[in-house]
C-alpha atoms as a PDB file:
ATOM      1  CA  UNK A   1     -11.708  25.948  -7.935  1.00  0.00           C
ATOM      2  CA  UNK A   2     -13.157  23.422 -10.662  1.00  0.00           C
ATOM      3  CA  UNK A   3     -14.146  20.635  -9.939  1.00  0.00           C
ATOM      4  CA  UNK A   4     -11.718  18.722 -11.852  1.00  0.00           C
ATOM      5  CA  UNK A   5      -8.817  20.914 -10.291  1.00  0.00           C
ATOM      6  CA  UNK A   6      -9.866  19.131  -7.301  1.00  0.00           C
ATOM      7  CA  UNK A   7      -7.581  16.140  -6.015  1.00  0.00           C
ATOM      8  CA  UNK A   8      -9.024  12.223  -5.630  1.00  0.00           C
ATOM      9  CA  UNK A   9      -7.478   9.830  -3.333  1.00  0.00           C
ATOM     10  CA  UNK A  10      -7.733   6.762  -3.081  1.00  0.00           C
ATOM     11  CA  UNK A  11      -6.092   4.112  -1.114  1.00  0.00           C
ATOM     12  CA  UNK A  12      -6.512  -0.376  -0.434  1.00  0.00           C
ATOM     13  CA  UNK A  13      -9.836  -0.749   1.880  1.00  0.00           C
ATOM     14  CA  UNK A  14      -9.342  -4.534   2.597  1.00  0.00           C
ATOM     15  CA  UNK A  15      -5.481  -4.539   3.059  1.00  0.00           C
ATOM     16  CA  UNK A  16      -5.215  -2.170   5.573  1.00  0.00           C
ATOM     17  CA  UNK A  17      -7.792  -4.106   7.539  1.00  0.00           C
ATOM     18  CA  UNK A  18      -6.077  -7.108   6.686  1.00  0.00           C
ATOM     19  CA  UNK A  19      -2.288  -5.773   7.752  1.00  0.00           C
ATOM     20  CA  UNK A  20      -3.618  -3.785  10.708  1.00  0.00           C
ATOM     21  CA  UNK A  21      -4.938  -6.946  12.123  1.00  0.00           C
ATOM     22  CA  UNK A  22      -1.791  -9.070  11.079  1.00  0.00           C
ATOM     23  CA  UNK A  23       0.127  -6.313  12.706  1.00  0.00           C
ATOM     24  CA  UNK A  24      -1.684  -6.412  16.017  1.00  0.00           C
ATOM     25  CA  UNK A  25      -1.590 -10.052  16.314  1.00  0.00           C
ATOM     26  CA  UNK A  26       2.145 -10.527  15.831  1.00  0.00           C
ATOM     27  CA  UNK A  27       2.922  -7.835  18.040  1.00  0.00           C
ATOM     28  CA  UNK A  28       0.419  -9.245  20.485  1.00  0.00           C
ATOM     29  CA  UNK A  29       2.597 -13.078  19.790  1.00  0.00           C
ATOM     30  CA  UNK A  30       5.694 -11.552  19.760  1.00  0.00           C
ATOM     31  CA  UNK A  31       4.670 -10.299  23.287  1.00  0.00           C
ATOM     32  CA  UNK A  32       2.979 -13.193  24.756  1.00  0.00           C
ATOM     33  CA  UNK A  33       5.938 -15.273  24.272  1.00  0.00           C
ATOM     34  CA  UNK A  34       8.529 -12.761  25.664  1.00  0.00           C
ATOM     35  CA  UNK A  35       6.581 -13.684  28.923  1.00  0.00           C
ATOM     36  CA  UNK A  36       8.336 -17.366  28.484  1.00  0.00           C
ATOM     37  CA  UNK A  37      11.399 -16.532  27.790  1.00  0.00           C
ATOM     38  CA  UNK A  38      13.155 -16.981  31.519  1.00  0.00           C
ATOM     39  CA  UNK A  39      15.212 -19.176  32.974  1.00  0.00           C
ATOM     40  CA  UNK A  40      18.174 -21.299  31.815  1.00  0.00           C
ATOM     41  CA  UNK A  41      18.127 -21.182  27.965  1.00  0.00           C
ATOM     42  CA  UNK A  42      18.328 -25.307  27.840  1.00  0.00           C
ATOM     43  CA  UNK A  43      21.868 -26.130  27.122  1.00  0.00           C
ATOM     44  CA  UNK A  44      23.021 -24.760  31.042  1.00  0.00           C
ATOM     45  CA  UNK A  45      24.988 -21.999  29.620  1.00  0.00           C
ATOM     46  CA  UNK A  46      22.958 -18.841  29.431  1.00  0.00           C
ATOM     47  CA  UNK A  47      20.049 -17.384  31.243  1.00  0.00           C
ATOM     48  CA  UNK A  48      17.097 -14.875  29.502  1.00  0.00           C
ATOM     49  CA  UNK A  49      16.944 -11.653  31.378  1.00  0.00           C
ATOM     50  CA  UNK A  50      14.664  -8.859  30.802  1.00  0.00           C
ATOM     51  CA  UNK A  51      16.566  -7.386  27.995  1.00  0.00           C
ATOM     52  CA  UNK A  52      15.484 -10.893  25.552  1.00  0.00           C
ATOM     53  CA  UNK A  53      11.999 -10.176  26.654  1.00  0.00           C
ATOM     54  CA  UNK A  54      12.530  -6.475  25.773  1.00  0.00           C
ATOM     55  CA  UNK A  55      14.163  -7.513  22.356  1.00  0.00           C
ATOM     56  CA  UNK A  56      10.959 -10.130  21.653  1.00  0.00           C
ATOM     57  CA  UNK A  57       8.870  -7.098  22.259  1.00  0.00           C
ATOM     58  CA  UNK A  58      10.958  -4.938  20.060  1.00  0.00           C
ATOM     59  CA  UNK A  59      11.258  -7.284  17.169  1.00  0.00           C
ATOM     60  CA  UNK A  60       7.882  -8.375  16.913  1.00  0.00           C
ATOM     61  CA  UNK A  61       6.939  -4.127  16.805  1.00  0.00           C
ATOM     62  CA  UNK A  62       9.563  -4.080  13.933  1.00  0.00           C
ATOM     63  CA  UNK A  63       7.764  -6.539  12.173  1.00  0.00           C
ATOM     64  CA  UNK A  64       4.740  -5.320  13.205  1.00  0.00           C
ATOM     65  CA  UNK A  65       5.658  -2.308  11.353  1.00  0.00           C
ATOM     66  CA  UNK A  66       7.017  -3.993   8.112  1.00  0.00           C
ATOM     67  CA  UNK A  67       3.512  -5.484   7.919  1.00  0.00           C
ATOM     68  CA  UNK A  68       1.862  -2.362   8.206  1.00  0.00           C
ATOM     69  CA  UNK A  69       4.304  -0.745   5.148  1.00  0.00           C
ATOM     70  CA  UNK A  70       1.540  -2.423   3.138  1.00  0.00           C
ATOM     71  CA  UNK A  71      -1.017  -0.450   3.979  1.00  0.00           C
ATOM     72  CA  UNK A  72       1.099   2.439   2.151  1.00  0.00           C
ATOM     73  CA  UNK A  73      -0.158   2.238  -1.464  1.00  0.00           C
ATOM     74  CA  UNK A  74      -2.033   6.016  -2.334  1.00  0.00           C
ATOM     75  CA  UNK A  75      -3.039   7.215  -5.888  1.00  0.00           C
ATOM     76  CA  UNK A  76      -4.120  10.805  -5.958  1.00  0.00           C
ATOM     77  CA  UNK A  77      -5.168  12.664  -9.380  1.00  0.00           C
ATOM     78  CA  UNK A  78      -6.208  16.059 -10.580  1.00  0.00           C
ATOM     79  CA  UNK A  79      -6.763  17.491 -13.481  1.00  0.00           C
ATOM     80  CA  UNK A  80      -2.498  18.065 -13.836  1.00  0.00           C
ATOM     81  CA  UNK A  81      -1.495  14.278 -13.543  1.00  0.00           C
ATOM     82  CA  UNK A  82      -1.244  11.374 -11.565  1.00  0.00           C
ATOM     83  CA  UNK A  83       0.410  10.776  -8.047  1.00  0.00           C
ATOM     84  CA  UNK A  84       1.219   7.077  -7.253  1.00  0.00           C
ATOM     85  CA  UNK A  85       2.438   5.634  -3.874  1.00  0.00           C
ATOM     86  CA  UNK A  86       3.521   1.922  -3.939  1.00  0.00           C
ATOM     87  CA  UNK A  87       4.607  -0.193  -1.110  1.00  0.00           C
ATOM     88  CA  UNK A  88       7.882   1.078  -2.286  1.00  0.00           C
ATOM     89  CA  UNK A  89       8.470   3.890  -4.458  1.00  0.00           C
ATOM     90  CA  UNK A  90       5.913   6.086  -6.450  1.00  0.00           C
ATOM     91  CA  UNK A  91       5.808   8.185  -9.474  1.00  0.00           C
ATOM     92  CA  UNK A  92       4.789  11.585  -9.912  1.00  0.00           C
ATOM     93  CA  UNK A  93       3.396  11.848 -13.809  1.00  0.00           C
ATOM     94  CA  UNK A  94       1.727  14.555 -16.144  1.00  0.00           C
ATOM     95  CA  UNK A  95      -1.587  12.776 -17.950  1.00  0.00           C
ATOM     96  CA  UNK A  96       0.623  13.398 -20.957  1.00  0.00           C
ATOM     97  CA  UNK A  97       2.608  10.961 -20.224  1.00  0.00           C
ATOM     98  CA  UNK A  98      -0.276   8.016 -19.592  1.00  0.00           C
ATOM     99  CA  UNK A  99      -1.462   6.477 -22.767  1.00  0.00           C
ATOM    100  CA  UNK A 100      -4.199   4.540 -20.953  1.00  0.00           C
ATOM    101  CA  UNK A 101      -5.549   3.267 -17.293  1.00  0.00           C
ATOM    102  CA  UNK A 102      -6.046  -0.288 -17.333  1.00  0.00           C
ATOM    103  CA  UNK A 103      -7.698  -3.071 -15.138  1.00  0.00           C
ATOM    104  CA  UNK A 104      -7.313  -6.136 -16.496  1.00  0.00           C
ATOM    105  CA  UNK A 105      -9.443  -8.909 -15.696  1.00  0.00           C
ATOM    106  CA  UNK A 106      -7.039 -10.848 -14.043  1.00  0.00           C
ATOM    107  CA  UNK A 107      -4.991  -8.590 -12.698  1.00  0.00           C
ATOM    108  CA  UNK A 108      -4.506  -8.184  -8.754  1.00  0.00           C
ATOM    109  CA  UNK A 109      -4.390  -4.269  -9.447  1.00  0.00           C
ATOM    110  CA  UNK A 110      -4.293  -1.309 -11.751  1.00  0.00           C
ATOM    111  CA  UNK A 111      -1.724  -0.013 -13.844  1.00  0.00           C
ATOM    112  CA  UNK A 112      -0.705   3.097 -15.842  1.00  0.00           C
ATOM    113  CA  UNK A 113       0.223   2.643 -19.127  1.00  0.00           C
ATOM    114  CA  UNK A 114       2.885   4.934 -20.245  1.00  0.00           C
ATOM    115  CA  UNK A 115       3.758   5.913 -23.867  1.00  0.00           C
ATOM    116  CA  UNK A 116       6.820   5.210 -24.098  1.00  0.00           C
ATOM    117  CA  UNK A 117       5.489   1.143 -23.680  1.00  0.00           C
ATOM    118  CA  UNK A 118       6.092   1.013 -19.750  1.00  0.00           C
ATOM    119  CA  UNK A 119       4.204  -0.365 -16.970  1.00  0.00           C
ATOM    120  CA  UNK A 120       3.602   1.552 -13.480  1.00  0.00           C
ATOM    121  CA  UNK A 121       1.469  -0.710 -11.438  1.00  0.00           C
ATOM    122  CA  UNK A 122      -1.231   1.093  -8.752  1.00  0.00           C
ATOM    123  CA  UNK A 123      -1.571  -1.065  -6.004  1.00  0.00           C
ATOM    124  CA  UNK A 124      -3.877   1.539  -4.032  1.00  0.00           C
ATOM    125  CA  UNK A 125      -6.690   0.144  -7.026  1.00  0.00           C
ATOM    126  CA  UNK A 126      -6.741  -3.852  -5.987  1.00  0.00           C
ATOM    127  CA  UNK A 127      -9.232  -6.371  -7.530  1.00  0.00           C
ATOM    128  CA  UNK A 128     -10.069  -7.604  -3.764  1.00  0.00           C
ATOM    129  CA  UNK A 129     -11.634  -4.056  -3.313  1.00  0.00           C
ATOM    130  CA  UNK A 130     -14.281  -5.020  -5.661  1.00  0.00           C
ATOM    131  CA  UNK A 131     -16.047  -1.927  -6.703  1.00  0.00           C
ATOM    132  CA  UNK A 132     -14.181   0.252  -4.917  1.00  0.00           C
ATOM    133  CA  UNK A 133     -10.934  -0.420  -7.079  1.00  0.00           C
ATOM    134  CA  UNK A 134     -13.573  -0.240 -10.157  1.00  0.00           C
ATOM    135  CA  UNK A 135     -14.933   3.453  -9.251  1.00  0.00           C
ATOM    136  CA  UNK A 136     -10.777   4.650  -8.716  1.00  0.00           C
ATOM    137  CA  UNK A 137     -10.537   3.509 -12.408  1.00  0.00           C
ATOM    138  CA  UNK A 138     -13.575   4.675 -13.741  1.00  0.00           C
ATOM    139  CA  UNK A 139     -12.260   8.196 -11.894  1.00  0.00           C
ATOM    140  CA  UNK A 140      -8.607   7.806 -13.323  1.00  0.00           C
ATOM    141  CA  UNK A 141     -10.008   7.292 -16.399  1.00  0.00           C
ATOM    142  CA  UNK A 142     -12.277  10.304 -16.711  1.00  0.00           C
ATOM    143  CA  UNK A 143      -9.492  12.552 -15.405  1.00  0.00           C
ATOM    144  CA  UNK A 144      -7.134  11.337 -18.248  1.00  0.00           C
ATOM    145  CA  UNK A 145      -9.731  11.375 -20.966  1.00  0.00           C
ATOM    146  CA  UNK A 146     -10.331  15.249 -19.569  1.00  0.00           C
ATOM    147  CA  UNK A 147      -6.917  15.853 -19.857  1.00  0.00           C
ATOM    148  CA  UNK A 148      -6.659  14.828 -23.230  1.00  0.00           C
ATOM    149  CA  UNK A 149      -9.417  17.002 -24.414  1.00  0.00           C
ATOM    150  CA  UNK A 150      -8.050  20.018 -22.845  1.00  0.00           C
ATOM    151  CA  UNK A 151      -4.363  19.245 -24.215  1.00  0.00           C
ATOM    152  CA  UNK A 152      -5.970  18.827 -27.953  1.00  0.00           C
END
């Protein structure tokens, strides 16, 4: 196996610190206040019973979970193509297909430029991940430019 044959990953350093913390705090909330939820509801007509602090619980897992979807974003390359994974969606692409890798300056993450004049944004290479995000690209690139001298 060459070594360009083999596959890099990479995926967001600070966000999933970031989410997984965000995560454990609402769920933590979400639980805390399920503890106060008994007794009269405050108009006289309804009462919480275990099942509202069960469905605090439950909903603030659920959105414990839709803040963790964020910590989803993946780019993997070989010496074949490009994988992306997005928050939602992803692409599966041939280096044929990518006219360039680009980080702009002000950009909050990488993108793909396509050929055909599209856009695929790689939010698994984010600015706030400093060099990090800058060593994915510098990879990216390397692996397309090697691609492109073994196509011509």
């Amino acid at each position: 196996m060459t070594q360009s044959s083999v596959p890099v990953v990479y995926r967001p350093r600070r966000i999933r610190w970031v989410a997984g913390a965000a995560a454990a705090a609402v769920v933590i909330l979400f639980t805390v206040l399920s503890f106060g939820l008994h007794g009269s509801t405050g108009d006289g007509f309804g009462r919480f019973e275990r099942g509202d602090q069960s469905a605090m619980i439950g909903l603030g897992v659920l959105i414990g979970l839709g803040i963790l979807a964020f910590t989803r974003p993946r780019v993997s390359a070989d010496a074949a193509g490009v994988r992306v994974r997005n928050v939602v969606g992803g692409y599966e692409l041939p280096w044929s297909v990518v006219r360039a890798v680009r980080f702009d300056r002000n950009s909050p993450w990488a993108t793909l430029e396509l050929h055909d004049d599209e856009t695929i944004s790689v939010h698994a290479l984010q600015a706030a991940d400093r060099e990090y995000a800058v060593e994915g690209v510098r990879t990216l690139r390397a692996l397309h430019r090697a691609a492109a001298d073994a196509a011509s």
